[in-house]
C-alpha atoms as a PDB file:
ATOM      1  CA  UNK A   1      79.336  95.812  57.666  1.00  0.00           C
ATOM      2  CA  UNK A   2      80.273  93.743  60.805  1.00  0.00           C
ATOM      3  CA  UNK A   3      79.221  94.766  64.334  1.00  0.00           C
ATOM      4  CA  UNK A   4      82.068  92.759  65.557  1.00  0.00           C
ATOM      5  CA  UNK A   5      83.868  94.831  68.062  1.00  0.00           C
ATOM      6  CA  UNK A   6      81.837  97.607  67.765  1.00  0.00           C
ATOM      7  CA  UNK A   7      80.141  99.556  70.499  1.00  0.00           C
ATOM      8  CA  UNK A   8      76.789  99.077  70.396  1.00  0.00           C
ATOM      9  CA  UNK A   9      75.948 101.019  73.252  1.00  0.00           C
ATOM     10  CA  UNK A  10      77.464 104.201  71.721  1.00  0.00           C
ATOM     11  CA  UNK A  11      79.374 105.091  75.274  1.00  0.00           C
ATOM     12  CA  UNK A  12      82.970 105.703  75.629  1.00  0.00           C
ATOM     13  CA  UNK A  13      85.372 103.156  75.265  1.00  0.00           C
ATOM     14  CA  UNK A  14      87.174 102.306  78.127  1.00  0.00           C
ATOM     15  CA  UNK A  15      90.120 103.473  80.050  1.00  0.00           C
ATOM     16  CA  UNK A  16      92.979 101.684  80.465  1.00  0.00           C
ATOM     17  CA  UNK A  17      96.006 103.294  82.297  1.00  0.00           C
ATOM     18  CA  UNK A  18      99.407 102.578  80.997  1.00  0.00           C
ATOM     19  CA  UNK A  19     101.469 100.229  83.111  1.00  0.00           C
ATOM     20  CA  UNK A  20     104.388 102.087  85.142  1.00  0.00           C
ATOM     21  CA  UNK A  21     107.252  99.246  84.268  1.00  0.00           C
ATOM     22  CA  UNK A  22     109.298 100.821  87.497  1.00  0.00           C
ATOM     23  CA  UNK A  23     106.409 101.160  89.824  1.00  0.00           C
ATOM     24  CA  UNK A  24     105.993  97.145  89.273  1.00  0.00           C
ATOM     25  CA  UNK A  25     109.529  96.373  89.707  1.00  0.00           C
ATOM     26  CA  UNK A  26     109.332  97.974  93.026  1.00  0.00           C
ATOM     27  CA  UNK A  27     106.483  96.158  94.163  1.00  0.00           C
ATOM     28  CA  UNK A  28     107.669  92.998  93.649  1.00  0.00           C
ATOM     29  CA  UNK A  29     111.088  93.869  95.225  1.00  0.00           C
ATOM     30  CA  UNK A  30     108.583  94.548  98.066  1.00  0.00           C
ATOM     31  CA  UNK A  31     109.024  97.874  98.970  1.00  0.00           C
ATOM     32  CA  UNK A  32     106.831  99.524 101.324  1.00  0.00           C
ATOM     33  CA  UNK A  33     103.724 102.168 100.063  1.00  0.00           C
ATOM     34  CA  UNK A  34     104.803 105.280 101.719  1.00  0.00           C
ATOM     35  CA  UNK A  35     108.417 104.565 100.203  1.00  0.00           C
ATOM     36  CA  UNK A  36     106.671 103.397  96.666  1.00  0.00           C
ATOM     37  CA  UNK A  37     104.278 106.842  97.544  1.00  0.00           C
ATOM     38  CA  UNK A  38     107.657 108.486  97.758  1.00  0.00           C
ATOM     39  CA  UNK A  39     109.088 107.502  94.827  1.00  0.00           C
ATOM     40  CA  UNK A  40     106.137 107.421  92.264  1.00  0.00           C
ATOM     41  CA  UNK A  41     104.211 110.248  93.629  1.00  0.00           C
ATOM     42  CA  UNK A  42     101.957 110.678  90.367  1.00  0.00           C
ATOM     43  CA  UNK A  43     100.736 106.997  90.837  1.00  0.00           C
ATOM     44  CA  UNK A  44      97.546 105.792  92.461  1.00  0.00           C
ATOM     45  CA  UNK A  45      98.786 102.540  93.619  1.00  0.00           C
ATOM     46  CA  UNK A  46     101.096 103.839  95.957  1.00  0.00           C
ATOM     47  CA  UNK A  47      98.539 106.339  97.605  1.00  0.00           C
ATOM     48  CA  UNK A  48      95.868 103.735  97.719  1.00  0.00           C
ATOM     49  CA  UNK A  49      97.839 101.307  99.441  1.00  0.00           C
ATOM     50  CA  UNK A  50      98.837 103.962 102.012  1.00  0.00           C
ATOM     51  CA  UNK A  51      94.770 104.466 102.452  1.00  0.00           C
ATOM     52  CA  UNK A  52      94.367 100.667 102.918  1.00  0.00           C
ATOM     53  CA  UNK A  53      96.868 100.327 105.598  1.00  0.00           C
ATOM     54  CA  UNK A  54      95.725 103.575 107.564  1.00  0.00           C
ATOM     55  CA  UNK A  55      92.346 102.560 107.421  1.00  0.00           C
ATOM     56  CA  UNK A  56      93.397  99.163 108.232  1.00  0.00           C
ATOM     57  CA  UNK A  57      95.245 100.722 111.028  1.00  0.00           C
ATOM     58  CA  UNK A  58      92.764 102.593 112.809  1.00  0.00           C
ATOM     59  CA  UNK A  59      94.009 106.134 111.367  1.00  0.00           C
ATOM     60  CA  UNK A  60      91.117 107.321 109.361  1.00  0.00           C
ATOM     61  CA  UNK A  61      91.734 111.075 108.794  1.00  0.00           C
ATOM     62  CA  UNK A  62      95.120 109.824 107.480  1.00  0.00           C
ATOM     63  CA  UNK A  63      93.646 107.493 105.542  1.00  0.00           C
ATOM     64  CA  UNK A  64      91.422 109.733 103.830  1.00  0.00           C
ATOM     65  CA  UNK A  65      94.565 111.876 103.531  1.00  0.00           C
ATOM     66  CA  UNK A  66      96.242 109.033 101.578  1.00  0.00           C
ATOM     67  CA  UNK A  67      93.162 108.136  99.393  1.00  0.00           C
ATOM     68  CA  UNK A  68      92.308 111.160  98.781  1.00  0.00           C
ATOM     69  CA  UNK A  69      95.388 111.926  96.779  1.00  0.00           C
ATOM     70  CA  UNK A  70      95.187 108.555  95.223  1.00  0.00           C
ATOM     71  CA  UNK A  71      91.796 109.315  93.778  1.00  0.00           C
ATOM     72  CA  UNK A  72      92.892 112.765  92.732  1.00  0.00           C
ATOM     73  CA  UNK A  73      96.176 111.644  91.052  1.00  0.00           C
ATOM     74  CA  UNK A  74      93.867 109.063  89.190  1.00  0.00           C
ATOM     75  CA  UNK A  75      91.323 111.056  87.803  1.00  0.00           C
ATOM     76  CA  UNK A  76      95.102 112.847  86.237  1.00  0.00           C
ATOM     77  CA  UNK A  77      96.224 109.722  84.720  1.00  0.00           C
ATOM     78  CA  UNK A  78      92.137 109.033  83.231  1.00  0.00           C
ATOM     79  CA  UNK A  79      91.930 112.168  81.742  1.00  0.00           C
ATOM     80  CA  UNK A  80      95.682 111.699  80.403  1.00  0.00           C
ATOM     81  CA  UNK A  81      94.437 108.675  78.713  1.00  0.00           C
ATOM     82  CA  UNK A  82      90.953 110.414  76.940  1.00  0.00           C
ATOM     83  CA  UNK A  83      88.440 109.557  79.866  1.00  0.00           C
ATOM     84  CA  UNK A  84      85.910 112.282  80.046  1.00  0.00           C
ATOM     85  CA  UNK A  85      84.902 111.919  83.143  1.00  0.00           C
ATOM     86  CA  UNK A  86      82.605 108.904  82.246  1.00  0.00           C
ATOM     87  CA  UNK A  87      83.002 105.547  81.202  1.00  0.00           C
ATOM     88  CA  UNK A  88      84.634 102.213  82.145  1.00  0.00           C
ATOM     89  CA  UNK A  89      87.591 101.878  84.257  1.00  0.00           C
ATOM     90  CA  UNK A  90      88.078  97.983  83.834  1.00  0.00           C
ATOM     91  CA  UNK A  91      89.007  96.261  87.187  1.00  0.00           C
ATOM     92  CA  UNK A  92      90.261  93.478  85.326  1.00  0.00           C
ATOM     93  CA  UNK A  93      92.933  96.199  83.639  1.00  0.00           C
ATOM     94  CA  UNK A  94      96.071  95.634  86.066  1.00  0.00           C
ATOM     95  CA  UNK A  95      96.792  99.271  85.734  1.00  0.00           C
ATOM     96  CA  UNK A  96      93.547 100.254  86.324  1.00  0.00           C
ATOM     97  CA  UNK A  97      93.423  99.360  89.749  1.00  0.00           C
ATOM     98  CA  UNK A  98      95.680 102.119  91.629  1.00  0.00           C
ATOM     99  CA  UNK A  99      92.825 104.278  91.100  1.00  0.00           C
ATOM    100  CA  UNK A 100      89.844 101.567  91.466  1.00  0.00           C
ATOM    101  CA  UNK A 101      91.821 101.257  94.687  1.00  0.00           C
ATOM    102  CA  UNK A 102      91.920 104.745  95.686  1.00  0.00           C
ATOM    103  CA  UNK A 103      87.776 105.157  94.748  1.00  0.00           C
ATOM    104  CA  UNK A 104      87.087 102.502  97.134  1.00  0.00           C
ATOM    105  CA  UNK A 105      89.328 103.651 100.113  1.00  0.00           C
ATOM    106  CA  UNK A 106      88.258 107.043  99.575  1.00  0.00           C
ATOM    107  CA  UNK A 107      84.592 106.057 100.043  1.00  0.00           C
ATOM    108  CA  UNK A 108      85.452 104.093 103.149  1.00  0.00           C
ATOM    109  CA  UNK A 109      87.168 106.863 104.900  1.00  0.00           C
ATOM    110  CA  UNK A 110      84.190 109.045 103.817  1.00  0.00           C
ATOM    111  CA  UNK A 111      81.669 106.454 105.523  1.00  0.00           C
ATOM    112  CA  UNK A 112      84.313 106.420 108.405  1.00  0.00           C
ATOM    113  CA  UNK A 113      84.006 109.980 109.249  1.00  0.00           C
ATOM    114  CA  UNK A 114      80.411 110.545 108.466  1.00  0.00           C
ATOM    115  CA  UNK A 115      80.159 111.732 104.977  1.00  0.00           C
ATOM    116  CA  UNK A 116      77.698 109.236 103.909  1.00  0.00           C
ATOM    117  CA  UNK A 117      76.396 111.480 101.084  1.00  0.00           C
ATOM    118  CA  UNK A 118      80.278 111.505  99.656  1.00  0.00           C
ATOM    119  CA  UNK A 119      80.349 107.060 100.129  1.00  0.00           C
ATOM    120  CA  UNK A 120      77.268 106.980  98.615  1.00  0.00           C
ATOM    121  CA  UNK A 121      78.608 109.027  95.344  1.00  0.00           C
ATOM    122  CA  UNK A 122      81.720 107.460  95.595  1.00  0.00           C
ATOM    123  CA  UNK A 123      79.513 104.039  95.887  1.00  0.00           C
ATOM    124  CA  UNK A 124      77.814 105.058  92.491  1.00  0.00           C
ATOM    125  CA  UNK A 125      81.551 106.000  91.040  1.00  0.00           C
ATOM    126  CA  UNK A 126      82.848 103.073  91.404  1.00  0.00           C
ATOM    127  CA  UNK A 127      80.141 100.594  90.039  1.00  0.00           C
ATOM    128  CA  UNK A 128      80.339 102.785  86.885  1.00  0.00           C
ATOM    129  CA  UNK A 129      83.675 102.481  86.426  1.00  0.00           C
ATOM    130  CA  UNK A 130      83.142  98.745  86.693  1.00  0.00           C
ATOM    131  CA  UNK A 131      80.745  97.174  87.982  1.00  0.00           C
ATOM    132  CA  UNK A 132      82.723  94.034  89.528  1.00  0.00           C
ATOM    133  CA  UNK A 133      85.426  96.336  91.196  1.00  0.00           C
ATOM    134  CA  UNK A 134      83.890  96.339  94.730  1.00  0.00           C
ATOM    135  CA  UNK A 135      83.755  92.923  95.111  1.00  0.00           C
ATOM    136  CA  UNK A 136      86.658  92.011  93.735  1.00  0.00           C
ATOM    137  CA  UNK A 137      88.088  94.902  96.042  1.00  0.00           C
ATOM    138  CA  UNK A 138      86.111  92.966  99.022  1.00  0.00           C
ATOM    139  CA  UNK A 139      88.156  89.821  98.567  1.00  0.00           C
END
């Protein structure tokens, strides 16, 4: 019996969100997040990017706001798609990164405001989703 493809590790498989055909059509019309937020309110990627540019912005309760509902609407879509609440959440999965997104604004905000305990377990979150999601978020 092969081991081939087999996981050796005996953890769950990973998670990989289904791609939203519309949702990319949109983006690469260029729409803007809060009208993509508008329009695909069950998708990370729109909330996320709303988190990014509040943040970005200065407006960090907003922010928070935005990722917030990003992270929450993720954790929808995981468990949607068999996650357990454990496991990989591949970066390198396109549609995968709404939420990846979300995690790591979320934990920003939460440093932002004080809630170190929160960016800390957010921190841990995200490395075990995948563990080269912050810095390829950081680039």
């Amino acid at each position: 019996m092969s081991l081939a493809g087999k996981n050796l590790l005996d953890g769950p498989e990973p998670t990989l969100l289904s791609e939203d055909p519309a949702l990319s059509a949109r983006l690469e019309a260029g729409d803007e997040a809060e009208d993509l937020a508008l329009r695909f309110p069950k998708a990370s990627l729109p909330w996320a990017m709303c988190a990014e540019d509040a943040l970005d912005e200065g407006r960090t309760l907003e922010g928070y706001a935005y990722a917030r509902v990003g992270y929450h609407r993720g954790l929808d879509a995981l468990r949607r798609h068999g996650w357990k609440g454990h496991g990989p959440v591949p970066f390198a999965h396109e549609p995968n990164r709404g939420f990846l997104r979300a995690l790591a604004a979320l934990g920003r905000a939460a440093a932002a405001i004080g809630e170190l305990d929160e960016a800390e377990r957010i921190q841990q979150f995200l490395d075990d989703s995948d563990p080269t999601a912050a810095a390829q978020l950081s680039r």
